[in-house]
C-alpha atoms as a PDB file:
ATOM      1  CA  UNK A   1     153.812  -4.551 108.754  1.00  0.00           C
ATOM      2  CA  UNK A   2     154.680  -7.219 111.585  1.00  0.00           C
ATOM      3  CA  UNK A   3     155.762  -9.394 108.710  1.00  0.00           C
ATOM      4  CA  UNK A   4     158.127  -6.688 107.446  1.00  0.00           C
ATOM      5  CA  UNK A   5     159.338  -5.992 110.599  1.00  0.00           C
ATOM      6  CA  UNK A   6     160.345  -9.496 111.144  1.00  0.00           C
ATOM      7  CA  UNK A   7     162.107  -9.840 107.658  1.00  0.00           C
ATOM      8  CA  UNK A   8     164.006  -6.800 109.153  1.00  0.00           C
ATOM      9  CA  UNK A   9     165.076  -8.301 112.040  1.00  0.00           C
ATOM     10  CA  UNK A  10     166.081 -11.491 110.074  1.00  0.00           C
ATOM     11  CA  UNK A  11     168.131  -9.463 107.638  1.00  0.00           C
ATOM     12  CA  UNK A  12     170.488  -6.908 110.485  1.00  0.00           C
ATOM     13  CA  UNK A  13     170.992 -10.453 112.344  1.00  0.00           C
ATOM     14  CA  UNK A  14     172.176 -12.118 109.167  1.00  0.00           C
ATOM     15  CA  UNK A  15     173.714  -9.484 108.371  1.00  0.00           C
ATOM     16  CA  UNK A  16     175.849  -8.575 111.710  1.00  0.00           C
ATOM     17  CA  UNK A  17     177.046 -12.430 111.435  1.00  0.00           C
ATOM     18  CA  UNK A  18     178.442 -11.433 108.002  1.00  0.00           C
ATOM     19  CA  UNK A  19     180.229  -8.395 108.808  1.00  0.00           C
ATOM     20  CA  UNK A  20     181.486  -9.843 111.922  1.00  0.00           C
ATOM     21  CA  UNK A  21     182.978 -13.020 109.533  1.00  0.00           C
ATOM     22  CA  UNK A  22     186.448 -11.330 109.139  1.00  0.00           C
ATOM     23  CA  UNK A  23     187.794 -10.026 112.125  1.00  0.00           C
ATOM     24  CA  UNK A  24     185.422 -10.802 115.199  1.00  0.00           C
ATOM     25  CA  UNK A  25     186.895  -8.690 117.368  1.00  0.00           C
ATOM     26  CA  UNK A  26     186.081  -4.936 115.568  1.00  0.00           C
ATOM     27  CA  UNK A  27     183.043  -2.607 116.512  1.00  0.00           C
ATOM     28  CA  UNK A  28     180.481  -2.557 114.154  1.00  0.00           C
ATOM     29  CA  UNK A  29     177.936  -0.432 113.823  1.00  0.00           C
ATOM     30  CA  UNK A  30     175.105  -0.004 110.960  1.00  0.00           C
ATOM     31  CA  UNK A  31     171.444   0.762 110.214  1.00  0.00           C
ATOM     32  CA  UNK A  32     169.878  -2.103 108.791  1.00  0.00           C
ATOM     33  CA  UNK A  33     166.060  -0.164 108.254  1.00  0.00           C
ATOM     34  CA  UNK A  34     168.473   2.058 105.739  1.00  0.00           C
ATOM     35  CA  UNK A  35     170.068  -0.668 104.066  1.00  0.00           C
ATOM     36  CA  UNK A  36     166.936  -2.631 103.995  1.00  0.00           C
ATOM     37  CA  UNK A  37     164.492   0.315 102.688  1.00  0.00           C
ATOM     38  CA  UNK A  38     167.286   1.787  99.840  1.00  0.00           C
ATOM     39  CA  UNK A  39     167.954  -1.986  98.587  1.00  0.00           C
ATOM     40  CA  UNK A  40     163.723  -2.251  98.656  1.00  0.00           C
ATOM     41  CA  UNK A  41     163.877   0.594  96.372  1.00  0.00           C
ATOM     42  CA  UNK A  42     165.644  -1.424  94.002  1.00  0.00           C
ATOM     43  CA  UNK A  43     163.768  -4.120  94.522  1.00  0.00           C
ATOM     44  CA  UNK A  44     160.860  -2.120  93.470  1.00  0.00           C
ATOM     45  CA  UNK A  45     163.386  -1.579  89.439  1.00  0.00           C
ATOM     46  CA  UNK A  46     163.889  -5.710  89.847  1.00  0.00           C
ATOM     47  CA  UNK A  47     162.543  -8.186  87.615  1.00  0.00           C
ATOM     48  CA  UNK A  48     162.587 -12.183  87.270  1.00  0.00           C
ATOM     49  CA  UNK A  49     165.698 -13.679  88.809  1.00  0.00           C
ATOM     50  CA  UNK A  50     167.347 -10.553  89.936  1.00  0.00           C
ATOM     51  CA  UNK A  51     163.978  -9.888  92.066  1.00  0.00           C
ATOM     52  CA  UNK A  52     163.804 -13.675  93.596  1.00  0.00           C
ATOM     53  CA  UNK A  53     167.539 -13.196  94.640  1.00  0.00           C
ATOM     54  CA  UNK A  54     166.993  -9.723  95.863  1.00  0.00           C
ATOM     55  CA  UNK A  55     163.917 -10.469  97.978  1.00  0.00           C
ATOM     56  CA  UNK A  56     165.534 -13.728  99.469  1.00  0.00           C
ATOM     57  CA  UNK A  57     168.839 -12.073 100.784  1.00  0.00           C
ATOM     58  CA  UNK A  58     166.444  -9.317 102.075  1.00  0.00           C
ATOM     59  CA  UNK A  59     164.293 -12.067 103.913  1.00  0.00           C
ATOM     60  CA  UNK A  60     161.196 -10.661 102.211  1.00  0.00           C
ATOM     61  CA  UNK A  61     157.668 -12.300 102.314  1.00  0.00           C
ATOM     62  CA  UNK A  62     156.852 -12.810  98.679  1.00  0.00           C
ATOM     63  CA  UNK A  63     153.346 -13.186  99.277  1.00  0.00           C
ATOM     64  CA  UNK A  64     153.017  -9.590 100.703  1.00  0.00           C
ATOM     65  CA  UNK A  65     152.946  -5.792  99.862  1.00  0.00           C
ATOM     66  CA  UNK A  66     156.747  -5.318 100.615  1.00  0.00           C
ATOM     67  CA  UNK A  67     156.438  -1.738  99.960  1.00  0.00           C
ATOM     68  CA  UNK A  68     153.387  -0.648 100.804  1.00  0.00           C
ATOM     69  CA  UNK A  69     154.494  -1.940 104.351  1.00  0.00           C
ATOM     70  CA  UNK A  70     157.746  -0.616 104.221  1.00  0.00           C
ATOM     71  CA  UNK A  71     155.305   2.983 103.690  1.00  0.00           C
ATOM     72  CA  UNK A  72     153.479   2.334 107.198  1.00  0.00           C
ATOM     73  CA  UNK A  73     156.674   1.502 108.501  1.00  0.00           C
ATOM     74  CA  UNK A  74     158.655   4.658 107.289  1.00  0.00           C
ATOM     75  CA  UNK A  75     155.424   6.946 108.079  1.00  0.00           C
ATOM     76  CA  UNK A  76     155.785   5.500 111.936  1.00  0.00           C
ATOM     77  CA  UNK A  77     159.493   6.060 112.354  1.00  0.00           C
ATOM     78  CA  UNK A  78     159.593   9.817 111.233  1.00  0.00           C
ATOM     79  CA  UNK A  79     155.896  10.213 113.444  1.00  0.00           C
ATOM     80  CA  UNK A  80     155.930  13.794 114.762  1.00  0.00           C
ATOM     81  CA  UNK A  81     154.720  14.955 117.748  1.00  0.00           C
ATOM     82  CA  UNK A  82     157.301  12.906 120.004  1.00  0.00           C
ATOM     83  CA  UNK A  83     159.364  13.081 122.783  1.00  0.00           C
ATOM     84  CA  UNK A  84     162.835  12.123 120.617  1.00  0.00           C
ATOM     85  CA  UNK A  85     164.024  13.227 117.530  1.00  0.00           C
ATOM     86  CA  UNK A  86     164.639  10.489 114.616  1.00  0.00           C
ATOM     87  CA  UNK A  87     163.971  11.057 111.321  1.00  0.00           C
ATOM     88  CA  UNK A  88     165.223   8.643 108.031  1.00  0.00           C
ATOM     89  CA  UNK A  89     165.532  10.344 104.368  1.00  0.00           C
ATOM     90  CA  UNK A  90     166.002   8.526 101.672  1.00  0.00           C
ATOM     91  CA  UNK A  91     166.672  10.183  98.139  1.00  0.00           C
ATOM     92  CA  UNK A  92     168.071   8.796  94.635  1.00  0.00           C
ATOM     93  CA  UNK A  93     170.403  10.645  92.465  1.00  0.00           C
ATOM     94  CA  UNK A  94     170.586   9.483  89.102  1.00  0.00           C
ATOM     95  CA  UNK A  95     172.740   9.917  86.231  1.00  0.00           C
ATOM     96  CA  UNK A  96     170.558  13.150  83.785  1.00  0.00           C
ATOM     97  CA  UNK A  97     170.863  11.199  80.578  1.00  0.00           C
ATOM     98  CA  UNK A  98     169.309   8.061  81.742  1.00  0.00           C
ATOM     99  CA  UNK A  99     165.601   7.566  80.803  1.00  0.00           C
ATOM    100  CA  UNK A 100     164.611   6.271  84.626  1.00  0.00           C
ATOM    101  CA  UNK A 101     160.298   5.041  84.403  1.00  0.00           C
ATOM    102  CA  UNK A 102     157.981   7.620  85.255  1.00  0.00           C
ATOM    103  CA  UNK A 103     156.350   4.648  87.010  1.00  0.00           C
ATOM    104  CA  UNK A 104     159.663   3.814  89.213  1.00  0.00           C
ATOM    105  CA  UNK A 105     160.019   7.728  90.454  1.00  0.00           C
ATOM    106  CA  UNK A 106     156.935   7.834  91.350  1.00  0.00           C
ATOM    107  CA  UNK A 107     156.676   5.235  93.461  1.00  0.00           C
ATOM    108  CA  UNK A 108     159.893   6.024  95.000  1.00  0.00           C
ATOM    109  CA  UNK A 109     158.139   9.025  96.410  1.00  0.00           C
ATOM    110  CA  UNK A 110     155.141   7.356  97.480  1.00  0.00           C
ATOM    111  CA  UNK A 111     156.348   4.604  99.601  1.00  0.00           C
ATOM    112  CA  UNK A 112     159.518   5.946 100.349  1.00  0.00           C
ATOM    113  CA  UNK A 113     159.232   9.654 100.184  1.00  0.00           C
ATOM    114  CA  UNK A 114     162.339   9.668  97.961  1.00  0.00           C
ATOM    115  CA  UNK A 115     163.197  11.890  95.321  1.00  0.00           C
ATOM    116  CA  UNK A 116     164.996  11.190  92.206  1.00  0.00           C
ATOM    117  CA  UNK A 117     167.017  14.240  91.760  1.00  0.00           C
ATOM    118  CA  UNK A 118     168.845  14.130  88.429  1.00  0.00           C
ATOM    119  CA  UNK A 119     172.734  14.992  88.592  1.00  0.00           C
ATOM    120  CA  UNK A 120     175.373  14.890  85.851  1.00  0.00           C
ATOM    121  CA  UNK A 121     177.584  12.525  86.603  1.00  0.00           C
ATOM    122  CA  UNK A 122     179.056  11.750  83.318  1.00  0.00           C
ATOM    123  CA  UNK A 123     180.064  15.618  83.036  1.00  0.00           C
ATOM    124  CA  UNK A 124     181.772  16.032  87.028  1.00  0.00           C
ATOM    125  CA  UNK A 125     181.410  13.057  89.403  1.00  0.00           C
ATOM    126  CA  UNK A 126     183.010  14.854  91.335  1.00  0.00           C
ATOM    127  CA  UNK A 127     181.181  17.800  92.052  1.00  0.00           C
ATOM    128  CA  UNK A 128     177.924  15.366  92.159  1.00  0.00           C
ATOM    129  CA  UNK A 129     179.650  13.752  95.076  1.00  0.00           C
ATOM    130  CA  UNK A 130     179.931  16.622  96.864  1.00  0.00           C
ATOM    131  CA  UNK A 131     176.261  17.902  96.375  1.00  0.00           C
ATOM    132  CA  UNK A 132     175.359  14.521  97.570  1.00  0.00           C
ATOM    133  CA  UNK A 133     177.616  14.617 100.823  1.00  0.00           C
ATOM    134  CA  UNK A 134     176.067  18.220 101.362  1.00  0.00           C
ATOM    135  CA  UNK A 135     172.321  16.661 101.173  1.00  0.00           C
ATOM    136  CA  UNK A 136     173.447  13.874 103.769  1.00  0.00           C
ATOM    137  CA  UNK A 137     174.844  16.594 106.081  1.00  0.00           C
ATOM    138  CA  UNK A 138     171.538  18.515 106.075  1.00  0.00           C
ATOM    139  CA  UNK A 139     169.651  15.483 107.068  1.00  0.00           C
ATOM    140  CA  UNK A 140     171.940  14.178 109.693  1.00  0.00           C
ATOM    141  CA  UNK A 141     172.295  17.545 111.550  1.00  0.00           C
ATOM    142  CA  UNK A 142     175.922  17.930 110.479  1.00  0.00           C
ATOM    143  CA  UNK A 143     177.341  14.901 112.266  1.00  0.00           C
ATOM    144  CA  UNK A 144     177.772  13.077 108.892  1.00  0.00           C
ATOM    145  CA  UNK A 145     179.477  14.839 106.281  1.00  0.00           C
ATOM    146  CA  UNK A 146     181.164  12.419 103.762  1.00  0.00           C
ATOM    147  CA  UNK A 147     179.545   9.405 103.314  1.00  0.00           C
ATOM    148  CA  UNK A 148     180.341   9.096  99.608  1.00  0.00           C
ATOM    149  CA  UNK A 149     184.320   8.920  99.869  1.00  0.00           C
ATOM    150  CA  UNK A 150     186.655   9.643  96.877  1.00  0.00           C
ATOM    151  CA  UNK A 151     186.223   7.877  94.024  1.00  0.00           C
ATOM    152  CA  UNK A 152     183.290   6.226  95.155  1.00  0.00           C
ATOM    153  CA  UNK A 153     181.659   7.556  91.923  1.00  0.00           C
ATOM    154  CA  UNK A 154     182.656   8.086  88.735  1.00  0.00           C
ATOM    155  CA  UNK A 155     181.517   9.221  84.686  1.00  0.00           C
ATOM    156  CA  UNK A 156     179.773   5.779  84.549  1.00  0.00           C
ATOM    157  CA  UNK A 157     177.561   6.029  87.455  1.00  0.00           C
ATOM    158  CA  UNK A 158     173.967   5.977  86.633  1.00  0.00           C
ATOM    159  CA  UNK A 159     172.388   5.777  89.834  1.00  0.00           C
ATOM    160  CA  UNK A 160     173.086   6.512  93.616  1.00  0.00           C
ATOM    161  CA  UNK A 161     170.587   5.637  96.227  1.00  0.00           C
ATOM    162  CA  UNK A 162     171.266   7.381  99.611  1.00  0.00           C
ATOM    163  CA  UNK A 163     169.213   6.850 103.396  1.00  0.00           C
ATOM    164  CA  UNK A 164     170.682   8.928 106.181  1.00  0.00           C
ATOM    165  CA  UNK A 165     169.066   8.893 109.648  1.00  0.00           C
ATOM    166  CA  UNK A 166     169.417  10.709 112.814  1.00  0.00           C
ATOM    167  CA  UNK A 167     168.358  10.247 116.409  1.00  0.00           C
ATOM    168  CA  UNK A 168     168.373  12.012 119.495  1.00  0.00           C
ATOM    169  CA  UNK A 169     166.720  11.292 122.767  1.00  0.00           C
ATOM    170  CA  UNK A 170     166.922  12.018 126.604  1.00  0.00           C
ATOM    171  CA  UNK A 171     167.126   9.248 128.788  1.00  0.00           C
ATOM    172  CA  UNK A 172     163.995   8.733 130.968  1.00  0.00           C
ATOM    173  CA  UNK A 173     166.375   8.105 133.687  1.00  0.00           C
ATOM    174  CA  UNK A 174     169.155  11.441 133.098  1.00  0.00           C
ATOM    175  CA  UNK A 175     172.519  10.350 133.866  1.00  0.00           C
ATOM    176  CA  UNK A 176     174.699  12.576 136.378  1.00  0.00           C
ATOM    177  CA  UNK A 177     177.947  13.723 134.965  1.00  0.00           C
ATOM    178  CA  UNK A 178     179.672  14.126 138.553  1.00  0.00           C
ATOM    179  CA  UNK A 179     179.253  10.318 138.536  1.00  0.00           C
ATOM    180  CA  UNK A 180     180.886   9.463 135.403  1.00  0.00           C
ATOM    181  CA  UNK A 181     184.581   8.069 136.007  1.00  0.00           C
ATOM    182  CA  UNK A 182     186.913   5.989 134.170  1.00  0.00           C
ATOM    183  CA  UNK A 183     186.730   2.122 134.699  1.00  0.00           C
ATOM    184  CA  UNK A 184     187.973  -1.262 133.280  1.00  0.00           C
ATOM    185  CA  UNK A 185     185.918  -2.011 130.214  1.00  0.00           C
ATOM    186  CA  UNK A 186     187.400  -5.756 128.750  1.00  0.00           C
ATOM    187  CA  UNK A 187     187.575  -6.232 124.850  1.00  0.00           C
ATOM    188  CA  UNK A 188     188.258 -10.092 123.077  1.00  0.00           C
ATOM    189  CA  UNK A 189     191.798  -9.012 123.121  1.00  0.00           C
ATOM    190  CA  UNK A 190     192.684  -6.494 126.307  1.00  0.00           C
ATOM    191  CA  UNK A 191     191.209  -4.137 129.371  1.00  0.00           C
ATOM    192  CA  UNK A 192     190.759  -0.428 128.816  1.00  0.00           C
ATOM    193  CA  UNK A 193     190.035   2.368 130.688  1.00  0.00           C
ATOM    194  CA  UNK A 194     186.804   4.376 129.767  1.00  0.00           C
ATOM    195  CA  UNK A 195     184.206   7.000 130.986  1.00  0.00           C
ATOM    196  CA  UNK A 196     181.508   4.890 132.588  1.00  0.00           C
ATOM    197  CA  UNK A 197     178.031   6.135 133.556  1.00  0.00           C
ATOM    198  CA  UNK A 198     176.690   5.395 136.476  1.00  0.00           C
ATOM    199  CA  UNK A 199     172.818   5.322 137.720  1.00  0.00           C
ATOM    200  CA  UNK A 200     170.328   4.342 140.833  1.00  0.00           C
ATOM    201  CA  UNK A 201     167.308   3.434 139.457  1.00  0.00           C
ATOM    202  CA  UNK A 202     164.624   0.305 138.005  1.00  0.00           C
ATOM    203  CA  UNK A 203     165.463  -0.686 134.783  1.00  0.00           C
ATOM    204  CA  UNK A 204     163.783  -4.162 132.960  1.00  0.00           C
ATOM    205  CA  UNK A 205     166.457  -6.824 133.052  1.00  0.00           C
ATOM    206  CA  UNK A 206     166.740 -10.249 131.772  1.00  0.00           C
ATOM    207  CA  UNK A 207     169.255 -13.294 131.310  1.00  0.00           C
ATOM    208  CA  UNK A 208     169.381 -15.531 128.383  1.00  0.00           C
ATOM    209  CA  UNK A 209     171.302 -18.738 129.497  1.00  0.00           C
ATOM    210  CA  UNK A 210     171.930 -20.183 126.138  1.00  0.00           C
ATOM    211  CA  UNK A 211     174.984 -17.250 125.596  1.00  0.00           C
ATOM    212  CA  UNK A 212     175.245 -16.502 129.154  1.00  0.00           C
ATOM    213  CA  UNK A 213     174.303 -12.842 128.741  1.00  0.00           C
ATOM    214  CA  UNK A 214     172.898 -10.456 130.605  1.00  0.00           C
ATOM    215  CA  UNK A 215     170.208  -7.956 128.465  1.00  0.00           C
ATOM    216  CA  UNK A 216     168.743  -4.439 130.052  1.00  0.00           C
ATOM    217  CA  UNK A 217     166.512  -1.973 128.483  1.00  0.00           C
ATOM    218  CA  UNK A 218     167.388   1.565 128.386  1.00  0.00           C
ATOM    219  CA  UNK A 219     164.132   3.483 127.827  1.00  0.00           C
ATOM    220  CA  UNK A 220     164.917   6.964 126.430  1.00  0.00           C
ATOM    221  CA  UNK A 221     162.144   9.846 127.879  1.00  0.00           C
ATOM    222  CA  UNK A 222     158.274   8.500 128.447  1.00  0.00           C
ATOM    223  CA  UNK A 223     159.526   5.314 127.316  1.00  0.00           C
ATOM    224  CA  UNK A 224     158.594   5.622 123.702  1.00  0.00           C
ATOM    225  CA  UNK A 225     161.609   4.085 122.137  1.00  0.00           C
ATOM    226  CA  UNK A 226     164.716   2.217 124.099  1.00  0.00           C
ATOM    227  CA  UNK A 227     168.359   1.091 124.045  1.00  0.00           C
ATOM    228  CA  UNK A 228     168.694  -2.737 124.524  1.00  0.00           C
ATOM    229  CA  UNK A 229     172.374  -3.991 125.528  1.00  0.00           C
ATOM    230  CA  UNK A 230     173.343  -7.196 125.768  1.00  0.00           C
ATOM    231  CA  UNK A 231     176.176  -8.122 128.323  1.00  0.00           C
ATOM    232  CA  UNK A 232     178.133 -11.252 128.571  1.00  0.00           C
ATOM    233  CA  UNK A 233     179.098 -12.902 131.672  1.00  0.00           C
ATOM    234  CA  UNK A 234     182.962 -12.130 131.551  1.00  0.00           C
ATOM    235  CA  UNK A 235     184.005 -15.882 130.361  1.00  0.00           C
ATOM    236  CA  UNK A 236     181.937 -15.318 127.518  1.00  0.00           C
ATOM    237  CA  UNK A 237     183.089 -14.511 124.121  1.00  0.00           C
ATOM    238  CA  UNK A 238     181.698 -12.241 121.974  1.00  0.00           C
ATOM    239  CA  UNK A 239     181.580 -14.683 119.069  1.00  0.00           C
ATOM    240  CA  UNK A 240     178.856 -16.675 120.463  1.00  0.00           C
ATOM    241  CA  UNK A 241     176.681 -13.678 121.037  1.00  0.00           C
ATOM    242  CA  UNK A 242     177.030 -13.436 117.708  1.00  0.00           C
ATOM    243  CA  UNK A 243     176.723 -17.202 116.261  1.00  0.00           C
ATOM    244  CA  UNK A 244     173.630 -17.345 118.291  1.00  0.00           C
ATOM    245  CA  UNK A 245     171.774 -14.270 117.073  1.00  0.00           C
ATOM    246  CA  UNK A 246     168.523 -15.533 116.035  1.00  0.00           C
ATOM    247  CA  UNK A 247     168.178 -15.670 120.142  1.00  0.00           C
END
């Protein structure tokens, strides 16, 4: 699983740089584990050429089980029996008068836990992309209710392949609200005011001198999982953060 792990680390990092490409400046914010394990899915479909090309953007050992690690992998994020709450789903919907393998679904469910739920597509896209939207909304506790947009399917869809995921954690250190107050945050472009936390307390901290940023860890409660931010000094420009993310 290590090498899996750092395949997916290669891949967000490769991928940030590319979404970043077009206007530096813009939040972005993705989950590459659910890009990386619904694209794996279709790796698991790919053959010859299509496969080679698949596995290289995805940064993929070819010499290992790919999805029997991404199994171990999945199985340890959704782990019960923790102090947070995060939990991936991943599920395909495809079109009812396509023949999809017996072998294919059911290996979907094994190392993915993902159900091929058959939807006709070519009779109401529409009304598929709502029962879709409604499935993501389950999983994500409500806070996500239309991640398939208008038109984003149609009568010649023949497959949709979906991975929602939700999180939620207490800090190990709680923030006070009476302490929060607005304060100068600087953007590439301008200063704004926001609601800033503020807390006493240890944290681990680090400096990386090649981008002239500071990085803190943010454990979240008995310091199972944590937020890492990075922080550059304030003559530092967000670009090289990003040009220099194998760091």
């Amino acid at each position: 699983m290590d090498d899996l792990c750092e395949a997916n680390g290669t891949f967000a990092i490769s991928l940030l740089k590319m979404l970043g490409e077009e206007d530096s400046s813009r939040n972005i914010f993705f989950s590459p584990l659910s890009i990386d394990s619904a694209l794996a899915m279709v790796l698991m479909g790919a053959k010859g050429n299509t496969e080679a090309q698949m596995s290289e953007a995805l940064c993929l050992n070819k010499d290992g089980d790919v999805h029997r690690s991404f199994q171990t992998l999945l199985s340890e994020v959704n782990k019960t029996g923790t102090q947070y709450f995060l939990r991936t789903a991943n599920r395909l919907f495809g079109e009812e008068t396509c023949d999809f393998l017996p072998a294919f679904k059911e290996s979907c469910q094994k190392f993915y836990q993902a159900e091929l739920e058959e939807l006709s597509f070519a009779k109401d896209s529409e009304d598929c992309r709502k029962h879709i939207n409604d499935w993501v909304t389950e999983r994500t506790e409500g806070k996500i209710s239309e991640v398939l947009s208008a038109g984003t399917v149609n009568s010649l869809t023949k497959l949709v392949l979906v991975n929602a995921i939700y999180f939620k954690g207490k800090w190990n250190e709680q923030f006070d609200r009476k302490y929060t107050r607005g304060m100068p945050f600087k953007t590439n472009e301008e200063k704004k005011t926001v609601q800033m936390m503020f807390k006493h307390a240890k944290f681990n901290m680090g400096y990386v001198d090649e981008v002239h940023t500071q990085v803190l860890e943010l454990p979240y409660m008995e310091e199972e999982l944590s937020m890492v931010i990075l922080l550059p000094d304030d003559n530092t420009d967000l670009t090289v953060i990003k040009a220099r993310g194998e760091l």
